[in-house]
Protein backbone atom coordinates (compact mmCIF):
# COMPACT_ATOMS: atom_id res chain seq x y z
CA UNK A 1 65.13 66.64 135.85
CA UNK A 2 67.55 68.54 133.56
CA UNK A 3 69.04 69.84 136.41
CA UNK A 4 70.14 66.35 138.20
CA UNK A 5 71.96 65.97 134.81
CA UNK A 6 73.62 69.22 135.12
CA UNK A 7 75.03 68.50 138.92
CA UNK A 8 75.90 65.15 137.81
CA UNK A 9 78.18 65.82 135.40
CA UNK A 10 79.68 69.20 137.47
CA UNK A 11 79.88 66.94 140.39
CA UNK A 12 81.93 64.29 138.26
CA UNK A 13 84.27 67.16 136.77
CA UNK A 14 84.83 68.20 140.32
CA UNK A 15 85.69 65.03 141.64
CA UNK A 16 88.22 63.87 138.42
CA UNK A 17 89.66 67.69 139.39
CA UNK A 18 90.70 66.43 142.72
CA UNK A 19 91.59 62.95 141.74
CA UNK A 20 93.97 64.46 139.36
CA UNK A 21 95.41 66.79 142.50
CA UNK A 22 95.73 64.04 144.23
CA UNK A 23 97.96 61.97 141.71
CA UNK A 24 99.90 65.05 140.58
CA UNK A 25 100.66 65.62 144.25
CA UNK A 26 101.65 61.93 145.14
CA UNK A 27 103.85 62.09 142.03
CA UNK A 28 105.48 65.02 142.65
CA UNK A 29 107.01 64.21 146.13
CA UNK A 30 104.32 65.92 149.08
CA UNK A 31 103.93 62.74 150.65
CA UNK A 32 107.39 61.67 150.59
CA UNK A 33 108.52 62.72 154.70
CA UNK A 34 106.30 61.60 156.68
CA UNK A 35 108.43 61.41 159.72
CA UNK A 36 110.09 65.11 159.94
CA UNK A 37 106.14 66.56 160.63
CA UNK A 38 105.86 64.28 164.03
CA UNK A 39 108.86 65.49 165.62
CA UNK A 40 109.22 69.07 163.90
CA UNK A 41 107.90 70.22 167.10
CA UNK A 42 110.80 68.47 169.05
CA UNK A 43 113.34 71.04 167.47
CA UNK A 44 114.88 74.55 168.38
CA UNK A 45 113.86 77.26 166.17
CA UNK A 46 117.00 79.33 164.95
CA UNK A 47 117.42 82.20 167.48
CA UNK A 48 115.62 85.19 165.81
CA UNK A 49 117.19 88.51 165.74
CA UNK A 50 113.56 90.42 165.24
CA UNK A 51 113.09 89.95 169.05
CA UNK A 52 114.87 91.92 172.13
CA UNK A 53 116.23 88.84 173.22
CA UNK A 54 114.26 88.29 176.29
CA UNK A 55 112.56 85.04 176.91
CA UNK A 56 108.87 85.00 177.75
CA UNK A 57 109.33 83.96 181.09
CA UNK A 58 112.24 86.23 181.38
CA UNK A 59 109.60 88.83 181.35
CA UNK A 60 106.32 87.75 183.18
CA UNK A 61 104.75 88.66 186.08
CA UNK A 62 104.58 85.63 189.22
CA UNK A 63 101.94 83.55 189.14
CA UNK A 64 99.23 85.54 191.98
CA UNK A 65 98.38 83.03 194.40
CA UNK A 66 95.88 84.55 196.08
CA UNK A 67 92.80 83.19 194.73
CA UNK A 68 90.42 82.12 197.46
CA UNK A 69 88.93 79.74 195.00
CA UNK A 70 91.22 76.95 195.41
């Protein structure tokens, strides 16, 4: 029975822990944009001067279309 106590209260400090993450993370701005994450993926990434400058499908093979399967 002395356990249930035990994981009561741990289970209470855990969940105040996260309560207060939450608030300090509301106050502190992370929810502010929420419209820059739904069209980040609409945007060109700066060109990257790590690559050779190829494009992927500068470099790949032709699709083979000779797959009797179809």
């Amino acid at each position: 029975m002395s356990a249930i106590y035990v994981l009561l209260i741990v289970s209470l400090l855990v969940a105040a822990g996260f309560l207060v993450a939450f608030l300090w993370s509301v106050n502190t701005g992370q929810y502010e944009d929420d419209y820059t994450p739904s069209v980040r993926i609409l945007f060109d990434d700066p060109a990257d001067d790590s690559t050779s400058g190829t494009e992927p499908s500068e470099t790949a093979s032709p699709p083979n279309d000779s797959n009797p399967h179809h």
